[in-house]
Every structure is written in C-alpha cells, then in structure tokens.
Protein backbone atom coordinates (compact mmCIF):
# COMPACT_ATOMS: atom_id res chain seq x y z
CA UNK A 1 41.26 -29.96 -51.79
CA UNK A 2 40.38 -26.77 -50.66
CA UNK A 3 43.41 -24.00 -51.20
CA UNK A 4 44.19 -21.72 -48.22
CA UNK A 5 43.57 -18.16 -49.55
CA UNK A 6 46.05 -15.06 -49.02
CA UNK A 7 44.45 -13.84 -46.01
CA UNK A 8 44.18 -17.05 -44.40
CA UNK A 9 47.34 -17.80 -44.98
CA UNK A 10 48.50 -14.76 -43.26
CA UNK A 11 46.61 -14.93 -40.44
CA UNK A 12 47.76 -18.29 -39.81
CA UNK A 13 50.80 -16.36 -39.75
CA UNK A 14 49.52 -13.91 -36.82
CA UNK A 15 47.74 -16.37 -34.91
CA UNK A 16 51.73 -18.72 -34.66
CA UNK A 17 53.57 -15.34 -34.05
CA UNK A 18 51.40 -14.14 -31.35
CA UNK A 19 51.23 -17.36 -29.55
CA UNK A 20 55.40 -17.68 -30.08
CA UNK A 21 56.03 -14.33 -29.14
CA UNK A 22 53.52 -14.60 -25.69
CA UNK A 23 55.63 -17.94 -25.18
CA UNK A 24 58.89 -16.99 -26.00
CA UNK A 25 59.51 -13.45 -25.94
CA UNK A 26 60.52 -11.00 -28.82
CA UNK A 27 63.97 -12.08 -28.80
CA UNK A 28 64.03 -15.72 -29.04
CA UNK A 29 61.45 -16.17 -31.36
CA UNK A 30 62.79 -16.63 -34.94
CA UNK A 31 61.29 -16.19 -38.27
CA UNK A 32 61.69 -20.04 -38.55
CA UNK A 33 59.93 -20.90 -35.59
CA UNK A 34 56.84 -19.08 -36.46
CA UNK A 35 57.15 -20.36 -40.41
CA UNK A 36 57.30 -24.21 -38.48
CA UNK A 37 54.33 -23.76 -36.34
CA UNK A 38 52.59 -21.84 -39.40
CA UNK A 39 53.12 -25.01 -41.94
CA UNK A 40 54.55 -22.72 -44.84
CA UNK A 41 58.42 -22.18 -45.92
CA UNK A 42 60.56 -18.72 -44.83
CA UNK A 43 60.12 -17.33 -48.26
CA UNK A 44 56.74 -17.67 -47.45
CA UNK A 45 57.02 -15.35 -44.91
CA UNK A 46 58.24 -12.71 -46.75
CA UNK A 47 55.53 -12.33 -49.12
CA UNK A 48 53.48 -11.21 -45.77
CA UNK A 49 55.83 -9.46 -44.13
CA UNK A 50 59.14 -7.81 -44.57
CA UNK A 51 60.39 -8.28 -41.28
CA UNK A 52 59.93 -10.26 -37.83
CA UNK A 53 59.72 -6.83 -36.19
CA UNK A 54 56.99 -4.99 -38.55
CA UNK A 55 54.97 -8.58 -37.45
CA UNK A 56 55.98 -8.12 -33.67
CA UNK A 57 54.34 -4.63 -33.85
CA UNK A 58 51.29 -5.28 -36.05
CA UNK A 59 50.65 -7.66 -32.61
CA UNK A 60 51.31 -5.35 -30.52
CA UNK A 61 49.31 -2.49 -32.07
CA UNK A 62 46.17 -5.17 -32.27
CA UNK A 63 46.98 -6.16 -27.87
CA UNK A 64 47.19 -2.51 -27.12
CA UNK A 65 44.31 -1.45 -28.79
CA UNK A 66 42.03 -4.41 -27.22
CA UNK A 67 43.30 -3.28 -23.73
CA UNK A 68 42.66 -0.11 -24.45
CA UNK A 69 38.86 -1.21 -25.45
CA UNK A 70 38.09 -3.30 -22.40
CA UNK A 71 39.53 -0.62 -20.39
CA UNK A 72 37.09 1.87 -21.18
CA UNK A 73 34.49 -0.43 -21.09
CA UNK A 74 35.17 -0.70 -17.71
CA UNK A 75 34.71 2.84 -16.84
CA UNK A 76 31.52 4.26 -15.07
CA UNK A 77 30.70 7.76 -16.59
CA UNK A 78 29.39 8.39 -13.04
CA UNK A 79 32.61 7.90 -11.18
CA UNK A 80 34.47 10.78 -9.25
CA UNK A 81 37.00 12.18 -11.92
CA UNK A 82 40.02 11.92 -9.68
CA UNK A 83 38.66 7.93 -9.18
CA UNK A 84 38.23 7.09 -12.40
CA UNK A 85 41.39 8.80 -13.78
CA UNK A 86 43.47 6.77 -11.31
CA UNK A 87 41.41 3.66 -12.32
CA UNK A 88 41.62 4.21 -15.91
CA UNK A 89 45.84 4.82 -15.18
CA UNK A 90 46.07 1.59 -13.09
CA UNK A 91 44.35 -0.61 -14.86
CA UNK A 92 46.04 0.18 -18.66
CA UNK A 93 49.49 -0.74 -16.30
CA UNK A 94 47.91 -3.73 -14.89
CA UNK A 95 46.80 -4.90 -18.69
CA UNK A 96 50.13 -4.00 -19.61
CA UNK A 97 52.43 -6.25 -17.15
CA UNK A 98 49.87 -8.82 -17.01
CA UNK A 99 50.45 -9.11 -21.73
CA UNK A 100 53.77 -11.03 -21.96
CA UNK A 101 53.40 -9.02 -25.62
CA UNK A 102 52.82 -5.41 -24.39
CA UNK A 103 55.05 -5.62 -21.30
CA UNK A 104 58.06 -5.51 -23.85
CA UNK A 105 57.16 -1.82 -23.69
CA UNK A 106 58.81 -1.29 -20.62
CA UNK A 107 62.12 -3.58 -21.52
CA UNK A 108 63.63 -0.60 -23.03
CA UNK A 109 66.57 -2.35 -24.59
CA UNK A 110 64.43 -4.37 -26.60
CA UNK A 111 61.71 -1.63 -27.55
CA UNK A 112 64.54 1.21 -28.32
CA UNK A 113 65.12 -1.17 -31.90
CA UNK A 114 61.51 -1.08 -32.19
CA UNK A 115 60.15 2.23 -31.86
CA UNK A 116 60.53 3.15 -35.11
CA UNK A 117 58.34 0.56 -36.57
CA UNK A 118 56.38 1.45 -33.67
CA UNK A 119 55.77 4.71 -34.95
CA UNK A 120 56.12 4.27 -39.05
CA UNK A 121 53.36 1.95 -38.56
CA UNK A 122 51.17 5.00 -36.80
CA UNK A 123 51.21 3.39 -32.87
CA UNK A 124 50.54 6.37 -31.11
CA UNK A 125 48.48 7.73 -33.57
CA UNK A 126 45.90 4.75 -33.24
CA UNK A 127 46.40 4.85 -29.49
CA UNK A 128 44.99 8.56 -29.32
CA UNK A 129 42.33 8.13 -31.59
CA UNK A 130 41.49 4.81 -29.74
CA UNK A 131 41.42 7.10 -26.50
CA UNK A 132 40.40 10.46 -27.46
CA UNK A 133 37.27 10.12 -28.61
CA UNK A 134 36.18 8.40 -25.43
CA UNK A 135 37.86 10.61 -22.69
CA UNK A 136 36.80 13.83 -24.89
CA UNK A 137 33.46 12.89 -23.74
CA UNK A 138 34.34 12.41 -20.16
CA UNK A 139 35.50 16.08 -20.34
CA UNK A 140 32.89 17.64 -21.98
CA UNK A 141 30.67 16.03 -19.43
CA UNK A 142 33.01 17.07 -16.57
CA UNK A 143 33.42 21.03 -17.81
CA UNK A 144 29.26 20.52 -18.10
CA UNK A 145 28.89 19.22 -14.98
CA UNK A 146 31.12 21.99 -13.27
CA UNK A 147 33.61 19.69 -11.98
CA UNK A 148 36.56 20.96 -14.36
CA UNK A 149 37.55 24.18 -15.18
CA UNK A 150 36.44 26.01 -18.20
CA UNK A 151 38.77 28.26 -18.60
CA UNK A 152 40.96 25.46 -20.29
CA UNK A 153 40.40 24.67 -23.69
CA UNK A 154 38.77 20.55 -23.46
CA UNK A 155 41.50 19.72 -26.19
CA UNK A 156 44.64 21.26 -23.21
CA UNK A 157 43.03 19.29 -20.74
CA UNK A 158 43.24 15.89 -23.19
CA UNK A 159 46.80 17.00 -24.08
CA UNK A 160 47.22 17.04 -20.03
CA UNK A 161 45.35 13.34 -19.90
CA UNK A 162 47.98 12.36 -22.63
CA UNK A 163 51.02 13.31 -21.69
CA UNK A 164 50.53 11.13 -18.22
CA UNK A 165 51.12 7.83 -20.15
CA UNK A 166 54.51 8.75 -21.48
CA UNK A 167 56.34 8.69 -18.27
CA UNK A 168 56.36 4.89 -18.37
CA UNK A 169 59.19 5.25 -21.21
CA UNK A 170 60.93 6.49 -18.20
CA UNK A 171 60.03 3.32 -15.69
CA UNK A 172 63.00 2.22 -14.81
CA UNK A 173 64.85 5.45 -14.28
CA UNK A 174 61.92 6.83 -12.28
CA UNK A 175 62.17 3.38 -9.85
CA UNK A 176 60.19 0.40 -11.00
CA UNK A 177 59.17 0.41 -7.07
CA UNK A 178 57.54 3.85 -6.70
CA UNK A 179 56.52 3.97 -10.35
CA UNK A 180 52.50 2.75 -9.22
CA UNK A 181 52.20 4.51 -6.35
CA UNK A 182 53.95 7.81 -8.38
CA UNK A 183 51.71 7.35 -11.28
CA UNK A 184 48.72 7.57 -9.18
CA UNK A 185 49.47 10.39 -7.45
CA UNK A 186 50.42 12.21 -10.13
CA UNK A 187 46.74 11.60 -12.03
CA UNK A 188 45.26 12.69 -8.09
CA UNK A 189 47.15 15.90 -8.42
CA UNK A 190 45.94 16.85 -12.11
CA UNK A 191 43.00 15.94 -11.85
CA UNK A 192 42.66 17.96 -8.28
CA UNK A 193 43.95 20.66 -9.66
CA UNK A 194 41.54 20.87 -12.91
CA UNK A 195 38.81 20.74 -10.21
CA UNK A 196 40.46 22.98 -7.66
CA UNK A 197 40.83 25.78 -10.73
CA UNK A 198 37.19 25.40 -11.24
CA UNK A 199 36.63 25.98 -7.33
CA UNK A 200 39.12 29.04 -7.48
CA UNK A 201 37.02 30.45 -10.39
CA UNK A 202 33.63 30.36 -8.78
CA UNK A 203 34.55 32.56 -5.96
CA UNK A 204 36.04 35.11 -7.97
C-alpha cells in the first residue's frame, strides 16, 4: 500500500479547505469539517497548520494571485491608457465578487480578524510584486511613447497606480452602489491627468 507523503497529505488538506470555504464561507467552516472531507484526524491538522485562519489566507493569497495573472493576461499593451487602466480596475473587482473566497475582502467584519495573517504572511507584498513588474512596463512604454508625463519619477506614478486599489477597504462606507462607477472615474481622472501633464509640458 502506497503511503501518502507529507506534501500530499497537505494538499489534500488545501484542495478540502478551498472547496469548504468556496461552499461554506469563512465562518462556518470548521477545522473538523475540512479534517472529515480530508480523511485524516484534527491533530492531523495541526502538524500542517497552526490555525484555520493562516489556511484561509494561504487560499486566499494563491486566488488573488491567479486573478491577478489572468488579469494581466488579458491586457492589450496597445490599449488607450485611460482604457486599459479602467479595464484592468474593473475586471480585478469583477474577479473579486465573482471568488466566494476573495469577496470576503470586502466583508470587513470578517477580514478585520484576518488582516494580520493577511499581512504576517506578506499579502500585499506578493500582490505588488505580482503587479509591479507588469504595469512598470506599461509605464515605461507610456513615458516612451509620450503619453505620460516625464517629469514624474515611473516608480510615483506606480505608487499612484497602487494606492487606487486600497479604497475598496473603504466599500461600504464609500456606498457599495456608487463604488463601480466611483472607482472608474477615479482611474479616468489619474490617468487623464498623467497625460494632460504631459500635454501641459509640451507647450511650455
């Protein structure tokens, strides 16, 4: 009989906890449910993982970073800047509603206990690397091009890209209804205005 090795076993492990936590949610999945659907024992468990959340955000990191991937995929180097900004913007919150697992972003109650794994675990760090490297190029082409500004530094203008995602922590306070629509214009009017600096600087 062939023995299951370690890292088998623990993917096993994934594999039950993502499906559970896509059915189920966060919150009513237990340790025990994934350890009955995984054919091993809650001491088990433990020797994988220390916790049901540092397991919840391993999957997460793993759904994020796949969206993230077909996203760009998806992009057309060719495409106006202002276009594929807003296309880039709408589709990562289309991905995200449309993952039972990444839409517990935006239930703040839930992701407020989270966040710290989310972070000791290095989310945001592997979500800028994931993204940086691709929409550095985009820049660099852009500022080449002469369709951005120069006179920014290319690493402000991906600090400007960056900082547009972080308003969804704020979804519900900004109104879940208007949240799309304000999202989109507020990519229009950056990336209009990196252009419109360029514009500004030619004539003088």
């Amino acid at each position: 009989m062939e023995v299951e090795s370690l890292e088998d076993k623990k993917a096993d492990i994934f594999t039950c906890a993502k499906e559970l936590f896509s059915s189920k949610g966060f919150k009513d999945t237990n340790i025990s449910d994934i350890t009955k659907m995984a054919g091993i024992g809650v001491g088990t468990f433990y020797n994988y993982y220390p916790s049901k959340e540092k397991l919840f955000i391993e999957i997460y990191l793993k759904e994020n970073e796949q969206l993230k991937k077909t996203i760009m995929e998806s992009i057309n180097p060719g495409d106006d800047p202002v276009q594929m900004v807003q296309k880039l913007l709408a589709l990562n919150l289309q991905g995200m509603n449309s993952n039972p697992i990444l839409k517990e972003w935006y239930n703040r109650e839930l992701f407020a206990k989270l966040e710290k794994e989310f972070y000791e675990q290095g989310g945001m760090e592997s979500l800028h690397q994931l993204m940086d490297s691709v929409v550095s190029e985009f820049i660099k082409k852009w500022q080449a091009e002469g369709k951005l500004t120069n006179d920014l530094d290319d690493q402000l203008i991906l600090a400007i890209f960056n900082s547009i995602p972080y308003i969804d922590l704020h979804k519900n306070e900004i109104g879940i209804n208007h949240f799309p629509q304000i999202l989109d214009y507020l990519a229009e009017f950056i990336m209009k205005g990196l252009m419109d600096c360029k514009k500004e600087n030619d004539k003088s």
